[in-house]
Protein backbone atom coordinates (compact mmCIF):
# COMPACT_ATOMS: atom_id res chain seq x y z
CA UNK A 1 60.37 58.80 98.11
CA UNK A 2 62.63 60.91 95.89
CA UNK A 3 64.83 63.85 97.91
CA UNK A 4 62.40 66.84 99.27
CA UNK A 5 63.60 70.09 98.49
CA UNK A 6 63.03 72.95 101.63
CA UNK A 7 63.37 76.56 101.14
CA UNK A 8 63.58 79.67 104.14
CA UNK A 9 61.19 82.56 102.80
CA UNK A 10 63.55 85.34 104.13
CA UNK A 11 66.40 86.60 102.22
CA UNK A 12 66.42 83.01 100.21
CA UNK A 13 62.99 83.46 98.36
CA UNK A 14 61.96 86.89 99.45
CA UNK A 15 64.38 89.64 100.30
CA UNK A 16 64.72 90.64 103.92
CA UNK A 17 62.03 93.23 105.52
CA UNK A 18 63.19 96.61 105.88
CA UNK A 19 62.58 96.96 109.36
CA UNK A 20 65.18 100.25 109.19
CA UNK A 21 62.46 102.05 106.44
CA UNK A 22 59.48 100.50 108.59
CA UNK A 23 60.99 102.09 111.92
CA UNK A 24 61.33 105.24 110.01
CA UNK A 25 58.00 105.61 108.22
CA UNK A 26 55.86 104.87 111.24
CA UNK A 27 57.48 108.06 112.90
CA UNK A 28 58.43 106.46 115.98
CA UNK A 29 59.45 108.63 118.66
CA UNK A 30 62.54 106.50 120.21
CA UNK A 31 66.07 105.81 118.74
CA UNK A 32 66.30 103.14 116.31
CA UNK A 33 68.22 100.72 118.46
CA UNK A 34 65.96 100.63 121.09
CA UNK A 35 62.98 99.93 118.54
CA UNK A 36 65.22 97.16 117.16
CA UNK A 37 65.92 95.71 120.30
CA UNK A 38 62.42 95.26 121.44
CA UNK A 39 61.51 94.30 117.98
CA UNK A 40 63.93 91.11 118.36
CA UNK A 41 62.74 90.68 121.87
CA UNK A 42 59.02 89.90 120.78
CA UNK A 43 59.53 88.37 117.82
CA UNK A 44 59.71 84.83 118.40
CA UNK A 45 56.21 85.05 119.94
CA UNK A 46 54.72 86.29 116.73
CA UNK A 47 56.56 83.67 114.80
CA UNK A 48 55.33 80.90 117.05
CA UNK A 49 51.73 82.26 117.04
CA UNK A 50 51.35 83.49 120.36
CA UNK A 51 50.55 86.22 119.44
CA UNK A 52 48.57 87.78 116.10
CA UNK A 53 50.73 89.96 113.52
CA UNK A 54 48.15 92.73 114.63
CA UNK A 55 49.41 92.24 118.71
CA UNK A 56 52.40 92.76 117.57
CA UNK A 57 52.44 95.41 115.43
CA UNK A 58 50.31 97.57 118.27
CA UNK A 59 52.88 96.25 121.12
CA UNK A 60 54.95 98.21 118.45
CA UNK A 61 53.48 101.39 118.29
CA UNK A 62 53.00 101.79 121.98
CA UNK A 63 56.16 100.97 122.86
CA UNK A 64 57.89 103.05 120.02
CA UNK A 65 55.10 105.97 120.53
CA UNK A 66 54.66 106.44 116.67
CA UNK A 67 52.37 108.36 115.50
CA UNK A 68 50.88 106.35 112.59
CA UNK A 69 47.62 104.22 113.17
CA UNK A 70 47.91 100.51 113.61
CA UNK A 71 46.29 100.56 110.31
CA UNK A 72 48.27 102.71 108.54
CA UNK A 73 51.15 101.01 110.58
CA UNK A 74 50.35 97.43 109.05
CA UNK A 75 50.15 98.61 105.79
CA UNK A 76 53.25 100.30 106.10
CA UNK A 77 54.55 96.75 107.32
CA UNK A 78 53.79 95.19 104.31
CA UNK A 79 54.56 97.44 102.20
CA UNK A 80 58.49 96.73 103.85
CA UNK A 81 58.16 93.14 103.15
CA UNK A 82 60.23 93.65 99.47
CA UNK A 83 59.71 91.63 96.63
CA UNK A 84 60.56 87.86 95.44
CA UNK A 85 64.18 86.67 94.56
CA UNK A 86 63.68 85.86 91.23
CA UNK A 87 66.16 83.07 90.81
CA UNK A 88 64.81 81.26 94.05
CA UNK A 89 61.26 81.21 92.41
CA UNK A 90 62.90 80.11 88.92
CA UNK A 91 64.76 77.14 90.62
CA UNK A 92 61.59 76.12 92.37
CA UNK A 93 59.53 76.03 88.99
CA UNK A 94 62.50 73.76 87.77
CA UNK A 95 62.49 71.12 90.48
CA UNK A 96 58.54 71.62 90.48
CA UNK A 97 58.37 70.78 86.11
CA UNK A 98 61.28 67.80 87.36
CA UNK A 99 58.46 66.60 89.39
CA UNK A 100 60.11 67.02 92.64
CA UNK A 101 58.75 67.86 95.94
CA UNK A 102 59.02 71.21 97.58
CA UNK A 103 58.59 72.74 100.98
CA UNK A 104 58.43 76.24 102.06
CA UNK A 105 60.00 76.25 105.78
CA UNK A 106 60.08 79.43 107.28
CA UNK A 107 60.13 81.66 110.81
CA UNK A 108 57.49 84.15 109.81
CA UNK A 109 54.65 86.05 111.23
CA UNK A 110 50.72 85.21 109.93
CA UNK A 111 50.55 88.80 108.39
CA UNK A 112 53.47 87.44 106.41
CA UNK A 113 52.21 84.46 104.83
CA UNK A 114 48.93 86.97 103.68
CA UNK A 115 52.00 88.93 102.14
CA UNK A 116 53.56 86.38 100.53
CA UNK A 117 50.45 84.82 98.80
CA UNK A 118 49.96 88.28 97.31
CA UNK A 119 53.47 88.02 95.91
CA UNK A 120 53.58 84.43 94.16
CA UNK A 121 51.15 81.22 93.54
CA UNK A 122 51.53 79.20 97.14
CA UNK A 123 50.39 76.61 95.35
CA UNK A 124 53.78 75.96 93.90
CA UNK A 125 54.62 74.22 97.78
CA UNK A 126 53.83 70.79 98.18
CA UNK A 127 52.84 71.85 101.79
CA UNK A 128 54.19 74.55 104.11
CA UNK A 129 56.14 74.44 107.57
CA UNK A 130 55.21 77.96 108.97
CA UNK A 131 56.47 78.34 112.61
CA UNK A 132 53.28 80.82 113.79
CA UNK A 133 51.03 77.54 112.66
CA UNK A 134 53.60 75.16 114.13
CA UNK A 135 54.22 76.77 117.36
CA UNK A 136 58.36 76.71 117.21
CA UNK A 137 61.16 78.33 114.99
CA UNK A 138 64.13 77.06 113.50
CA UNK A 139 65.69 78.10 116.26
CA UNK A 140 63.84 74.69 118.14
CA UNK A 141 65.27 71.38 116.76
CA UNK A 142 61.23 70.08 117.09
CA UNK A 143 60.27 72.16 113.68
CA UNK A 144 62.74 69.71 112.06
CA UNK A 145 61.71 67.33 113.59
CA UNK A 146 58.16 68.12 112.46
CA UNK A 147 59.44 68.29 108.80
CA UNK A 148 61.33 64.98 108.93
CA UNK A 149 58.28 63.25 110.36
CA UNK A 150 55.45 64.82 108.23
CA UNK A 151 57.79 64.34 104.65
CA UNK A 152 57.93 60.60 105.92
CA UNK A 153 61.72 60.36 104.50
CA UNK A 154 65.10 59.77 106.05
CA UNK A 155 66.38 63.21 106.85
CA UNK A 156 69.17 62.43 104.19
CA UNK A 157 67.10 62.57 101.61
CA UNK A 158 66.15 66.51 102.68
CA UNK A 159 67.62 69.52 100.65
CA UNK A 160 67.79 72.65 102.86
CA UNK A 161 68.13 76.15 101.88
CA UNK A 162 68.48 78.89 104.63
CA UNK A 163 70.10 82.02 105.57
CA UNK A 164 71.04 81.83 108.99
CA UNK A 165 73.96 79.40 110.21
CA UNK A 166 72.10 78.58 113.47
CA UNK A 167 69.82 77.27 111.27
CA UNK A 168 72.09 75.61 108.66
CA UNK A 169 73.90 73.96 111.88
CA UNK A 170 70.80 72.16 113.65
CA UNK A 171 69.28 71.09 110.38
CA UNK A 172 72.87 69.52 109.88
CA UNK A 173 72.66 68.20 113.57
CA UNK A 174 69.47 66.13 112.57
CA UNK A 175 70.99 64.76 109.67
CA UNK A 176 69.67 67.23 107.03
CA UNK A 177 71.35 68.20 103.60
CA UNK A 178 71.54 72.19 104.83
CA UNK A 179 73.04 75.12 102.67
CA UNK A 180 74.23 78.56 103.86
CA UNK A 181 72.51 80.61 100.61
CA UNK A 182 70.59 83.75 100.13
CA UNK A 183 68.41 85.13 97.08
CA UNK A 184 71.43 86.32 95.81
CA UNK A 185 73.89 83.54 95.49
CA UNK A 186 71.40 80.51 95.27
CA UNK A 187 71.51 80.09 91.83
CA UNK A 188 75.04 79.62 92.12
CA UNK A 189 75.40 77.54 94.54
CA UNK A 190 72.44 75.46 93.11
CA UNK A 191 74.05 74.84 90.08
CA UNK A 192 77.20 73.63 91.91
CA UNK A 193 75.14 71.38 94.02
CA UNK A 194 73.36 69.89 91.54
CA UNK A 195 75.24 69.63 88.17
């Protein structure tokens, strides 16, 4: 099999959420570092589908006492969840006319994969790795191991694109092609890669 190309959805092909506007606009009645602390303290179970977007946006508004509905909170969410890197999409449509295989790996919630197939054609994915259908995060070397398995390829043969280093450095620890890039610098660093 030719070399599989695997892209992060957050800050490489969409830009990050703006959990600083969404803490603000749901009139929460607690300082912001508190929100953001329990925020990152529930997150990974929302990512690995333990619980529903909807838990966790409610676990939210209890917990930060806003005064928005959960319904006017979610849409609120997703109206935080920013728009497409443009140059991440374009390189995907040029491996994609190349004929080349490409993944969508990514730590995300299930309210944002709904998001995100508002934003661009899914279909463009030769199959997606989404940790809430999967069960584990990036931060869990068994997603890779997932990836490696399902693509049916030596791990050499797999391109990598993510934003976090953590990530970067256990793709790398499985034998995985894995570069440090965000929305902003990927086209950059693409062409560099592959001139």
């Amino acid at each position: 099999m030719d070399n599989a190309y695997v892209f992060d959805m957050g800050s490489v092909l969409k830009r990050p959420f703006d959990i600083y506007k969404f803490y603000q606009e749901i009139s929460c009645k607690i300082n912001f570092d508190d929100f953001k602390q329990y925020w990152d303290n529930n997150l990974e179970s929302v990512e690995k589908g333990q619980i529903t977007s909807k838990q966790f946006l409610n676990m939210i508004k209890e917990y930060s006492k806003a005064s928005k509905s959960l319904d006017e909170i979610i849409e609120i969410y997703k109206d935080c969840t920013n728009t497409i890197y443009e140059d991440t999409l374009n390189i995907i449509y040029h491996l994609k006319k190349q004929n080349k295989k490409v993944y969508l790996l990514s730590d995300l919630k299930d309210l944002d994969y709904e998001c995100l197939k508002e934003k661009i054609d899914i279909n463009i994915f030769d199959k997606l790795f989404l940790s809430y259908k999967l069960g584990y995060t990036k931060r869990d070397k068994e997603i890779f191991e997932i990836l490696i398995n399902d693509l049916n390829i030596n791990s050499d043969k797999i391109y990598f694109f993510d934003d976090k280093e953590s990530n970067i450095n256990l793709a790398k620890d499985m034998g995985i092609n894995a570069y440090l890039v965000t929305g902003k610098n990927i086209k950059d660093k693409f062409q560099v890669l592959f001139k």
